[in-house]
C-alpha atoms as a PDB file:
ATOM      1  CA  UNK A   1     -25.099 -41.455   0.346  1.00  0.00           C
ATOM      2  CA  UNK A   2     -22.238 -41.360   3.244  1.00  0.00           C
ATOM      3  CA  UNK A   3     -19.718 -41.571   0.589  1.00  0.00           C
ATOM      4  CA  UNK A   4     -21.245 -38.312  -2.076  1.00  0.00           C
ATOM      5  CA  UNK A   5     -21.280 -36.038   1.030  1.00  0.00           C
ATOM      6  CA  UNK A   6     -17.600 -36.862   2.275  1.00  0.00           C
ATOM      7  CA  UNK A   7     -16.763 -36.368  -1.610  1.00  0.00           C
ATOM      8  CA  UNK A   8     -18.858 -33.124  -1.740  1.00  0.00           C
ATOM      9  CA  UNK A   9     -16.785 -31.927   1.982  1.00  0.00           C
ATOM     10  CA  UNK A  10     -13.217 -33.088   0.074  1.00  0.00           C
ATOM     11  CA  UNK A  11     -14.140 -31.215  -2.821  1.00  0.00           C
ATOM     12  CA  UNK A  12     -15.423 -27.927  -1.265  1.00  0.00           C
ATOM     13  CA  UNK A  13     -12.182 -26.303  -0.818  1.00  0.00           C
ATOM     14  CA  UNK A  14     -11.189 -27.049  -4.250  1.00  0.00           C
ATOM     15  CA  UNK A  15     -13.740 -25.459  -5.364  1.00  0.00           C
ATOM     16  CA  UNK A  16     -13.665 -22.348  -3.072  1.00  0.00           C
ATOM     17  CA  UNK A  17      -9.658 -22.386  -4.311  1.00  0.00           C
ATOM     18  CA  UNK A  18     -11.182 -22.217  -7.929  1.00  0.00           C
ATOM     19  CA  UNK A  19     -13.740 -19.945  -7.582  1.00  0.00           C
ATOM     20  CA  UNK A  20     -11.251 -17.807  -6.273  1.00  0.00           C
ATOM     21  CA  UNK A  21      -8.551 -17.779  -9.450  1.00  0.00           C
ATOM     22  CA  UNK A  22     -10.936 -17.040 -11.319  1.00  0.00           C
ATOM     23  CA  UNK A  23     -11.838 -13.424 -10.293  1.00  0.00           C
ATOM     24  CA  UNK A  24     -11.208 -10.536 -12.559  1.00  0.00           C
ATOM     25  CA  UNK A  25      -8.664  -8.022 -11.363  1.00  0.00           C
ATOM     26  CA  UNK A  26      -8.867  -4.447 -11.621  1.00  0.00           C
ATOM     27  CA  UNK A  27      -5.788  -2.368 -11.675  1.00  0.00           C
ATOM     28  CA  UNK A  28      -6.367   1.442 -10.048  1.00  0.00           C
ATOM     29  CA  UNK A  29      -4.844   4.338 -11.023  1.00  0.00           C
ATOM     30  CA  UNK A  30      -4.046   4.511  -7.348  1.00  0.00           C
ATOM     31  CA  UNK A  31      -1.528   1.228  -7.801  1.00  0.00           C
ATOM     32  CA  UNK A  32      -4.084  -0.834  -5.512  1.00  0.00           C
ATOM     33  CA  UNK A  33      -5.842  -3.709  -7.080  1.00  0.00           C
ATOM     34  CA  UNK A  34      -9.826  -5.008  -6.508  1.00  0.00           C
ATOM     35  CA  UNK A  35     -10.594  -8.849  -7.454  1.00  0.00           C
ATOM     36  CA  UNK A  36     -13.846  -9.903  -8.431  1.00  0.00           C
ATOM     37  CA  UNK A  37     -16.122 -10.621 -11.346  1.00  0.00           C
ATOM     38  CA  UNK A  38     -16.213  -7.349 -13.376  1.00  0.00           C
ATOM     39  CA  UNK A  39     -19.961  -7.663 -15.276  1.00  0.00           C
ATOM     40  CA  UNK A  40     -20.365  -3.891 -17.013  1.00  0.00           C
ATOM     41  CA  UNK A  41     -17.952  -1.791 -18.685  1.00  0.00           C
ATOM     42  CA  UNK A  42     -20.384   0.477 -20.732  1.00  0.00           C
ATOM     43  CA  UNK A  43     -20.915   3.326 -19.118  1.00  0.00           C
ATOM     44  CA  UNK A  44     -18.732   5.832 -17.398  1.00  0.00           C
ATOM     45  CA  UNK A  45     -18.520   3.511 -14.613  1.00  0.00           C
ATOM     46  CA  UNK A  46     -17.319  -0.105 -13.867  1.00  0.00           C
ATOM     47  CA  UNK A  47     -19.825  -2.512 -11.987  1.00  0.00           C
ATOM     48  CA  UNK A  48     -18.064  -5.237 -10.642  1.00  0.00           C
ATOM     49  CA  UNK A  49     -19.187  -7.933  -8.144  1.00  0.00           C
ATOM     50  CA  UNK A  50     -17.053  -8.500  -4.938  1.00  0.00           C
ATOM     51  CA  UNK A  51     -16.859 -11.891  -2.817  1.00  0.00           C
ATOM     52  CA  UNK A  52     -17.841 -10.758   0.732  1.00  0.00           C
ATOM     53  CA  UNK A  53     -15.985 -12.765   3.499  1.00  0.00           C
ATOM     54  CA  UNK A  54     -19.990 -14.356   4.578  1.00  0.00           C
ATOM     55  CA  UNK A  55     -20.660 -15.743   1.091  1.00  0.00           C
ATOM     56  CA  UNK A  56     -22.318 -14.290  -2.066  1.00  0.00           C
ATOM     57  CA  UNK A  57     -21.259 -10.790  -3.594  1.00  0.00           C
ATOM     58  CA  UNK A  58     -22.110  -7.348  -3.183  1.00  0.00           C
ATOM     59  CA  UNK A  59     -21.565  -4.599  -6.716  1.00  0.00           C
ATOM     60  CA  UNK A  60     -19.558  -2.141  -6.529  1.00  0.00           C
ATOM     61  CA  UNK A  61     -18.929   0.804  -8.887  1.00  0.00           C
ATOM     62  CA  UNK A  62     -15.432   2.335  -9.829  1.00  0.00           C
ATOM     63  CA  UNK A  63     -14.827   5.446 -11.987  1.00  0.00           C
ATOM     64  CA  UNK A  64     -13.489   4.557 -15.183  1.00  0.00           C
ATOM     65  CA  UNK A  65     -11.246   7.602 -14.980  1.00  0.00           C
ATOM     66  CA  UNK A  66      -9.155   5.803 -11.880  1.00  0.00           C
ATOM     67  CA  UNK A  67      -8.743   2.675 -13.862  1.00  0.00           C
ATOM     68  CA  UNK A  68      -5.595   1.295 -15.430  1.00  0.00           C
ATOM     69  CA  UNK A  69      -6.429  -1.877 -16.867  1.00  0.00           C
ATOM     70  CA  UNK A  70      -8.837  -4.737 -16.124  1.00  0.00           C
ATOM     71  CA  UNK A  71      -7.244  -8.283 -16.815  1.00  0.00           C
ATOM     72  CA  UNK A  72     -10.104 -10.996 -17.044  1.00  0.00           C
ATOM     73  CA  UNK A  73      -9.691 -14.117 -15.735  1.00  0.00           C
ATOM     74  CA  UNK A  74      -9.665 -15.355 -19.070  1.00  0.00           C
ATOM     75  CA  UNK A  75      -6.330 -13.812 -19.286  1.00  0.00           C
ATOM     76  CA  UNK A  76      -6.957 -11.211 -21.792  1.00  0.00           C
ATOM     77  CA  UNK A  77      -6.748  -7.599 -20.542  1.00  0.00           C
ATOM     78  CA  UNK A  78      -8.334  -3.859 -21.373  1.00  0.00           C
ATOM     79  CA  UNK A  79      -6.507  -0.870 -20.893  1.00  0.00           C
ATOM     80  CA  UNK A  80      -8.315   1.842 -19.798  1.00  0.00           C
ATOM     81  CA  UNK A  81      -5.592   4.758 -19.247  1.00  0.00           C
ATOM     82  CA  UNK A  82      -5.301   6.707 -22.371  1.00  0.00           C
ATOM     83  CA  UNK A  83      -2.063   9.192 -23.274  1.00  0.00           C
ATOM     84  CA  UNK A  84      -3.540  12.494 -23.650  1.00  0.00           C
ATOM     85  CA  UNK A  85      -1.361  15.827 -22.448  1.00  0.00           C
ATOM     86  CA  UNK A  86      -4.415  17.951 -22.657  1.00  0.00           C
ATOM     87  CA  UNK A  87      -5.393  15.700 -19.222  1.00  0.00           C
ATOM     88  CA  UNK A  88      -2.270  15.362 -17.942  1.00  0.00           C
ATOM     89  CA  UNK A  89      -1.722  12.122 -18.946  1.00  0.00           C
ATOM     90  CA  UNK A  90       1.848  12.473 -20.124  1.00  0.00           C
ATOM     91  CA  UNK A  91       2.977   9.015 -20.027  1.00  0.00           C
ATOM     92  CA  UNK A  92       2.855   6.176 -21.875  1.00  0.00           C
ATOM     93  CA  UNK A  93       0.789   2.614 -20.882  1.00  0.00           C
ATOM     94  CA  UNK A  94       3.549   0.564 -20.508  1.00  0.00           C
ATOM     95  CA  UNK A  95       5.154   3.393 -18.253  1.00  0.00           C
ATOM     96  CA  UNK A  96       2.179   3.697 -16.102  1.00  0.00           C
ATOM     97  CA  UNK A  97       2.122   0.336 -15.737  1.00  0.00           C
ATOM     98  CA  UNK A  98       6.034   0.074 -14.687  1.00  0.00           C
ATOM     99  CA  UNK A  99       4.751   3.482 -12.179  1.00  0.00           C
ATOM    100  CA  UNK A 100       2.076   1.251 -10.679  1.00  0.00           C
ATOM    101  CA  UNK A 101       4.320  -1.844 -10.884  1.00  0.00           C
ATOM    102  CA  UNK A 102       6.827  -0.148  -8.626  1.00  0.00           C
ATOM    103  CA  UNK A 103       3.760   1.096  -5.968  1.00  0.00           C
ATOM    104  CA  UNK A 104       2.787  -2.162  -5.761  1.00  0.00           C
ATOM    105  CA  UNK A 105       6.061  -3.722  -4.660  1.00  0.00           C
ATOM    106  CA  UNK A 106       7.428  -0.551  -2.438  1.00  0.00           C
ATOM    107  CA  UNK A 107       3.240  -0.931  -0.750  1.00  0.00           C
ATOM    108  CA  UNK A 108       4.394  -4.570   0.053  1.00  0.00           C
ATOM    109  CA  UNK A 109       8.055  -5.142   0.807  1.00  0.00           C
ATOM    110  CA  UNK A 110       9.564  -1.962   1.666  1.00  0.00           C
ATOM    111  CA  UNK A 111      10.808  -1.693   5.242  1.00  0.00           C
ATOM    112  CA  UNK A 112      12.335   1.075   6.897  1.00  0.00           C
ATOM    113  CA  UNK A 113      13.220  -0.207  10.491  1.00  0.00           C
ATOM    114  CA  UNK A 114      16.151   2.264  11.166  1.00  0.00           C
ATOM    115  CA  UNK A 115      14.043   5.129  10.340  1.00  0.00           C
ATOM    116  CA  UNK A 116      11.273   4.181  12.663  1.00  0.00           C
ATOM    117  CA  UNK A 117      13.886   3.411  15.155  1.00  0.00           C
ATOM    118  CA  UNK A 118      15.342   7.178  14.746  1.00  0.00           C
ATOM    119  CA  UNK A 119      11.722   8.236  14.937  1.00  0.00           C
ATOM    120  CA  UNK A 120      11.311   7.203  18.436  1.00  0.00           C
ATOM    121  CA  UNK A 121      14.343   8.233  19.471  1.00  0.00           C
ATOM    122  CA  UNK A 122      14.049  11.535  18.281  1.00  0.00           C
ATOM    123  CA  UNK A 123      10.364  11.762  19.855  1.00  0.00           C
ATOM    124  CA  UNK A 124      11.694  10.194  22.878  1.00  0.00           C
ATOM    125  CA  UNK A 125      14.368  13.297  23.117  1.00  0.00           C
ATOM    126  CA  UNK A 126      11.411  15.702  22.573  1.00  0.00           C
ATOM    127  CA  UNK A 127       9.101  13.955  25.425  1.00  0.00           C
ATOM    128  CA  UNK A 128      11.677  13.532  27.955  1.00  0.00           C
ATOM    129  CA  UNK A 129      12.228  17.661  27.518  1.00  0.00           C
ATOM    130  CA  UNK A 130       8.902  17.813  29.696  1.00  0.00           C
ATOM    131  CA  UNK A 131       7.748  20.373  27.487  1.00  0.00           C
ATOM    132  CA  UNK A 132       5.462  21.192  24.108  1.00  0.00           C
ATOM    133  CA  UNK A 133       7.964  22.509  21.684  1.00  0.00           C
ATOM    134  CA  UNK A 134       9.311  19.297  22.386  1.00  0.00           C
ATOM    135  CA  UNK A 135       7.201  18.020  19.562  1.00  0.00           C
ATOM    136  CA  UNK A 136       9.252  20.000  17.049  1.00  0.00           C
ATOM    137  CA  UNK A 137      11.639  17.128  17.617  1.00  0.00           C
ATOM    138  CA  UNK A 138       9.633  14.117  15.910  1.00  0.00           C
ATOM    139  CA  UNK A 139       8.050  16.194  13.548  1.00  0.00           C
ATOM    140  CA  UNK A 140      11.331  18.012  12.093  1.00  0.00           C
ATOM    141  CA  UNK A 141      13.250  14.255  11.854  1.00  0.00           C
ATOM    142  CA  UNK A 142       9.799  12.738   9.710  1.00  0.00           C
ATOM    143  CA  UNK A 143       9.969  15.944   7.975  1.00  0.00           C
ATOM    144  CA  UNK A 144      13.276  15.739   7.046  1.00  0.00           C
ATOM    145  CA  UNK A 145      13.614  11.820   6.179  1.00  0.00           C
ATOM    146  CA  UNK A 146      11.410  12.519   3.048  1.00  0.00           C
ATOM    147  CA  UNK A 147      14.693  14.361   1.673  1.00  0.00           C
ATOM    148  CA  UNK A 148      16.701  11.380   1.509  1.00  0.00           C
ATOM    149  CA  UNK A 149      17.202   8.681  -1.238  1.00  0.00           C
ATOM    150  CA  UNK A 150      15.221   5.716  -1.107  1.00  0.00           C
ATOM    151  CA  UNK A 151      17.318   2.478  -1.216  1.00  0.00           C
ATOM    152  CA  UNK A 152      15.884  -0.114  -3.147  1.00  0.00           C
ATOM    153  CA  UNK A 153      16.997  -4.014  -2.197  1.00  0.00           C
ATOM    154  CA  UNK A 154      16.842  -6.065  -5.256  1.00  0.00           C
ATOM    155  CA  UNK A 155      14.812  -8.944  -2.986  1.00  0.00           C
ATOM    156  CA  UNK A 156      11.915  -6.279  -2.629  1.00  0.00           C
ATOM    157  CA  UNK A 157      10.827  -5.894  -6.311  1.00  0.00           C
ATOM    158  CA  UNK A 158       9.046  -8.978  -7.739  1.00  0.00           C
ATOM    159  CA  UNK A 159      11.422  -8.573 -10.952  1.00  0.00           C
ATOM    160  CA  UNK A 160      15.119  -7.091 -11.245  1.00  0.00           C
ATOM    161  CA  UNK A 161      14.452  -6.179 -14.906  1.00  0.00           C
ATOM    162  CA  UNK A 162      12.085  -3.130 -13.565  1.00  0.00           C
ATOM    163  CA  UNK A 163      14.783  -1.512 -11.803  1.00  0.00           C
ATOM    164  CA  UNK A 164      15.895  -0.588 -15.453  1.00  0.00           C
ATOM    165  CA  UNK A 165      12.748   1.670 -16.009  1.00  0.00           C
ATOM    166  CA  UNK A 166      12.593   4.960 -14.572  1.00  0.00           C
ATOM    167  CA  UNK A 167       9.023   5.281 -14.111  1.00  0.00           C
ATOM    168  CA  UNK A 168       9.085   1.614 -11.644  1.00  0.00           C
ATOM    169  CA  UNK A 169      11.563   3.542  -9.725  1.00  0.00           C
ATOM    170  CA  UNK A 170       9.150   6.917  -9.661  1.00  0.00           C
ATOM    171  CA  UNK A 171       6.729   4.804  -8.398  1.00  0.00           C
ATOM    172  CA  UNK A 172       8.610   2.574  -5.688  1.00  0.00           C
ATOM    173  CA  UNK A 173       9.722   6.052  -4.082  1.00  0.00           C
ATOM    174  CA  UNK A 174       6.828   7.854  -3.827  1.00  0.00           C
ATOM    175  CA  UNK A 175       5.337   5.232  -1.975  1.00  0.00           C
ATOM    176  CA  UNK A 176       7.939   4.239  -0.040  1.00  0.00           C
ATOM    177  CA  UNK A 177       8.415   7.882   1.074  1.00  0.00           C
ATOM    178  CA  UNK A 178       4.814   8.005   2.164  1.00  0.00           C
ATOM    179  CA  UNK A 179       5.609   5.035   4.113  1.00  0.00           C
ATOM    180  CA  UNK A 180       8.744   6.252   5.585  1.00  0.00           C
ATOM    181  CA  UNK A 181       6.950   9.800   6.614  1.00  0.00           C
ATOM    182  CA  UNK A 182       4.045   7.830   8.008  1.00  0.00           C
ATOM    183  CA  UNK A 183       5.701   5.660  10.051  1.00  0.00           C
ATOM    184  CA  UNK A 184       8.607   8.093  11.656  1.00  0.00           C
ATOM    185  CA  UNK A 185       5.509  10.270  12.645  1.00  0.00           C
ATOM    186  CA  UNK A 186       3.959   7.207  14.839  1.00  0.00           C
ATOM    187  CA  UNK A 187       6.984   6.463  16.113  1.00  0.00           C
ATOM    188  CA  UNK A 188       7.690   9.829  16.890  1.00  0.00           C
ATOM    189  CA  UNK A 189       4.520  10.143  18.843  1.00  0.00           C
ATOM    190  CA  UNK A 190       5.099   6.823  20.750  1.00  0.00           C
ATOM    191  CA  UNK A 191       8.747   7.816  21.456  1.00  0.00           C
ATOM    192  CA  UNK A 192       7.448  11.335  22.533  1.00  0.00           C
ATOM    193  CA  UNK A 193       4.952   9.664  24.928  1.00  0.00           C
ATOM    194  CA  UNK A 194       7.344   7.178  26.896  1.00  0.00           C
ATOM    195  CA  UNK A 195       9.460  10.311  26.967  1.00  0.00           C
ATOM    196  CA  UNK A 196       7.030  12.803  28.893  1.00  0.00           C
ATOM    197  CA  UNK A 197       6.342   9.332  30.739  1.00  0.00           C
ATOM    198  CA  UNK A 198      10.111   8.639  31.412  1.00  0.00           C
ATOM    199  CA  UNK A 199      11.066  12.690  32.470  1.00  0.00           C
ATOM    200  CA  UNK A 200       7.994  12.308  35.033  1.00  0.00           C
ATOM    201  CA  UNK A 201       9.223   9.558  37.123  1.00  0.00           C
ATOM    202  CA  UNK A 202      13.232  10.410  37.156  1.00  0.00           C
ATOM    203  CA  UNK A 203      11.653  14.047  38.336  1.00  0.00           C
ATOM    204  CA  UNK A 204       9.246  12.447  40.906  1.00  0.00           C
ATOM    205  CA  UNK A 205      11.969   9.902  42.183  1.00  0.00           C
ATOM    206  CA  UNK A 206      14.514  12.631  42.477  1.00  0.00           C
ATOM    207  CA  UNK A 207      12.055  14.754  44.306  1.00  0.00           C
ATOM    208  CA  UNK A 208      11.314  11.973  46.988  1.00  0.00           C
END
């Protein structure tokens, strides 16, 4: 008896581990992904079952119209986009999937330190100005980082070959941009803070 449940504790993760690799994974139109066990694909929308972090699942239902592709953890896949101009839908699946491809990665690896860095600084320059229109500062250097080319390091893609594809590359920018814009504008408004902060108590100490 001792020796089935210290088998049955061993064995737990391993099965967890499994149970987990085998989830379906749906592909959003978005570039985001949702793993779980996709059961009905019939109707307009998708019902799929989702692991909750407590144990057992709880459905969920996804628009078919904001799905790619579902790959099964069989390894087989359905494509759900569809090339039709008349919707707008001007590319092809394979390019899509290259767009999506290149979300993905730029969602995950792209870093842009030295823009966040100039963020601060230029909300820091705004703050210390002790005044509102000091805010002009931040928001005009986020603003205007969106104009500027997006370098992509071959170590943050999870395969060199997509760099050859424009559509990966349509992708990787626009999200990286959204990241870059995003991230100068918190900085900004830290950097503004410790600014005001900063011009307050060189005035106070020079008043005393």
């Amino acid at each position: 008896m001792k020796f089935r449940m210290l088998l049955a504790v061993l064995l737990l993760p391993v099965g967890i581990l499994f149970a987990q690799e085998q989830m379906d994974t749906v592909y959003l139109m978005s570039g985001r992904t949702v793993e779980g066990v996709v059961k009905d694909t019939s109707n307009e929308k998708l019902k799929i079952l989702i692991a909750k972090k407590g144990g057992g699942y709880k459905a969920d239902f996804i628009d078919q119209e904001l799905i790619f592709s579902v790959k099964y953890k069989s390894g087989s896949e359905r494509v759900f986009y569809v090339q039709d101009t008349l919707f707008g839908n001007y590319y092809t699946p394979n390019e899509v999937r290259y767009f999506l491809q290149g979300e993905r990665d730029a969602r995950r690896s792209y870093h842009c330190r030295l823009w966040i860095v100039g963020g601060f600084v230029a909300g820091f320059a705004g703050g210390y100005t002790g005044n509102a229109l000091g805010l002009v500062a931040p928001f005009g250097y986020s603003a205007a980082s969106v104009a500027f080319r997006v370098k992509i390091r071959p170590g943050s893609v999870s395969n060199p070959d997509y760099l050859r594809y424009d559509t990966y590359l349509m992708g990787y920018e626009k999200v990286a941009r959204q990241k870059r814009i995003m991230r100068t504008l918190v900085a900004g408004a830290i950097g503004f803070t410790a600014g005001i902060v900063t011009q307050s108590i060189v005035t106070n100490a020079g008043a005393n």
